[in-house]
Protein backbone atom coordinates (compact mmCIF):
# COMPACT_ATOMS: atom_id res chain seq x y z
CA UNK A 1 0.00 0.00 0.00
CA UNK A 2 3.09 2.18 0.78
CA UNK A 3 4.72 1.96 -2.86
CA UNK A 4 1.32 2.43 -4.53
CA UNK A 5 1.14 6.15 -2.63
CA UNK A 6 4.78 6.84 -3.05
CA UNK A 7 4.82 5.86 -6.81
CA UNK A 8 1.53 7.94 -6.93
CA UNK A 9 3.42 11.47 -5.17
CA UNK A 10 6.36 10.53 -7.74
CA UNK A 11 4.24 10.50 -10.28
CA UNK A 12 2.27 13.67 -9.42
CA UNK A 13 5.24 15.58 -8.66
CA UNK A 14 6.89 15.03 -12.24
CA UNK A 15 3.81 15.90 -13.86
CA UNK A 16 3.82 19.25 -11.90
CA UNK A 17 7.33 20.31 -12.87
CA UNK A 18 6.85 19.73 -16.05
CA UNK A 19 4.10 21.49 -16.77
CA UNK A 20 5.96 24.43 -14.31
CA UNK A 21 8.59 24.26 -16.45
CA UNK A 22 6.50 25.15 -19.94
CA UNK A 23 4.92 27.97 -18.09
CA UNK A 24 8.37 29.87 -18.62
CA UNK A 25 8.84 29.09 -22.31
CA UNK A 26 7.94 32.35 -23.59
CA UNK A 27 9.81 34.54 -20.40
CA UNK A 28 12.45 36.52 -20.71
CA UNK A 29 14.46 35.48 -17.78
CA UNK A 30 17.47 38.43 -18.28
CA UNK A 31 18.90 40.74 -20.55
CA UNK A 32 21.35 41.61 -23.31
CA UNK A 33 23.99 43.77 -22.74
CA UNK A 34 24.92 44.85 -25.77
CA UNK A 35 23.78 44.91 -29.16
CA UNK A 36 25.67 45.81 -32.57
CA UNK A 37 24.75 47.72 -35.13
CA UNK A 38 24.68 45.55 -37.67
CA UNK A 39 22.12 43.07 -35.39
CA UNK A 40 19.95 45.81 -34.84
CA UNK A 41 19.06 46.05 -38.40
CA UNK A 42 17.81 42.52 -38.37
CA UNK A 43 15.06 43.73 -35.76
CA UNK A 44 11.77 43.71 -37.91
CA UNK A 45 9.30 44.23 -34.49
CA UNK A 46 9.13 44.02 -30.74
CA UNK A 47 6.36 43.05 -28.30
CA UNK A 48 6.36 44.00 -24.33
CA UNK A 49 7.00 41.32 -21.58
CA UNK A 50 5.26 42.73 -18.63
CA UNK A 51 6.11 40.99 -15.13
CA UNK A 52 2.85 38.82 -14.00
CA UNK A 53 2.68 35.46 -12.63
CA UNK A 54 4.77 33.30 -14.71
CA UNK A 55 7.39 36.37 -16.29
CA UNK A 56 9.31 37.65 -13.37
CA UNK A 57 11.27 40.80 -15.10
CA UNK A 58 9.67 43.94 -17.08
CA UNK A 59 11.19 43.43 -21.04
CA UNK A 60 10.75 44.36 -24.58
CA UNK A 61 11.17 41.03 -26.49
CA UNK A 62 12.81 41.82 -29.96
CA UNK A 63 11.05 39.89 -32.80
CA UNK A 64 14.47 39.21 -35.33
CA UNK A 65 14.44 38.21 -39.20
CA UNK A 66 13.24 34.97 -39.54
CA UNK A 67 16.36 32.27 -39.86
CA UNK A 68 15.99 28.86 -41.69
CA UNK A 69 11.93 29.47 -40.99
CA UNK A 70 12.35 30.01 -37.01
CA UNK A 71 11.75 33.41 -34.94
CA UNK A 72 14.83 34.56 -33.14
CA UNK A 73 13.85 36.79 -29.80
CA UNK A 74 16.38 39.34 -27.75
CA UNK A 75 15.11 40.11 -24.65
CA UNK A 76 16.39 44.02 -23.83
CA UNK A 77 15.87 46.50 -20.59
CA UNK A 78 13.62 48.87 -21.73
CA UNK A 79 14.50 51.06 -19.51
CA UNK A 80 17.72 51.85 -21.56
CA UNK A 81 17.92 54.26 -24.22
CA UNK A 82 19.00 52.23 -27.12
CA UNK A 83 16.31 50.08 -26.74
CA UNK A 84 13.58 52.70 -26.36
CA UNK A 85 15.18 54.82 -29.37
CA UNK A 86 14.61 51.00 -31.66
CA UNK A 87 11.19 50.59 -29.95
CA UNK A 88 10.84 54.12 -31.53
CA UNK A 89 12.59 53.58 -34.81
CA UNK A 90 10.31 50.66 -35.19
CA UNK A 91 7.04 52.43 -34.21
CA UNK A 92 7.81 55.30 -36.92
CA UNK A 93 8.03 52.12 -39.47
CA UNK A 94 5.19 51.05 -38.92
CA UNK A 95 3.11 54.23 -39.12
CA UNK A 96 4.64 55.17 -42.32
């Protein structure tokens, strides 16, 4: 009766960190800290992380040129002012 509970709470407990563990998948967990030139003109848009339950840190996600058919992200402080003069840059684009 013991083994059939344990392997039961073993079971359960796996199950739990693995679906814990997808809940970060789209997170951006830090920052860059720096960024050339010549990658910033591969940004081509940017979406805002905002911290809630499963994203821990405040972030603007950089959306890069699709490579060999799979979206590259950079996860940047927004709080620094090449990243908000980009967030810019892109928002004119898109306007015009």
């Amino acid at each position: 009766m013991k083994f059939h509970a344990i392997a039961f709470l073993l079971i359960f407990t796996c199950m739990y960190l693995s679906l814990a563990q997808g809940s970060y998948e789209n997170c951006c967990l830090g920052y860059v800290r720096t960024f050339s030139d010549k990658a910033k003109k591969n940004i081509v848009g940017y979406r805002m992380q905002e911290t809630d339950g499963a994203c821990n840190i405040k972030a603007v996600v950089f959306l890069m040129k699709k490579k060999h058919g799979k979206q590259r992200t950079v996860c940047a402080n927004p709080t620094i002012e090449w990243v908000q003069k980009e967030m810019d840059r892109l928002d004119m684009k898109a306007q015009s």
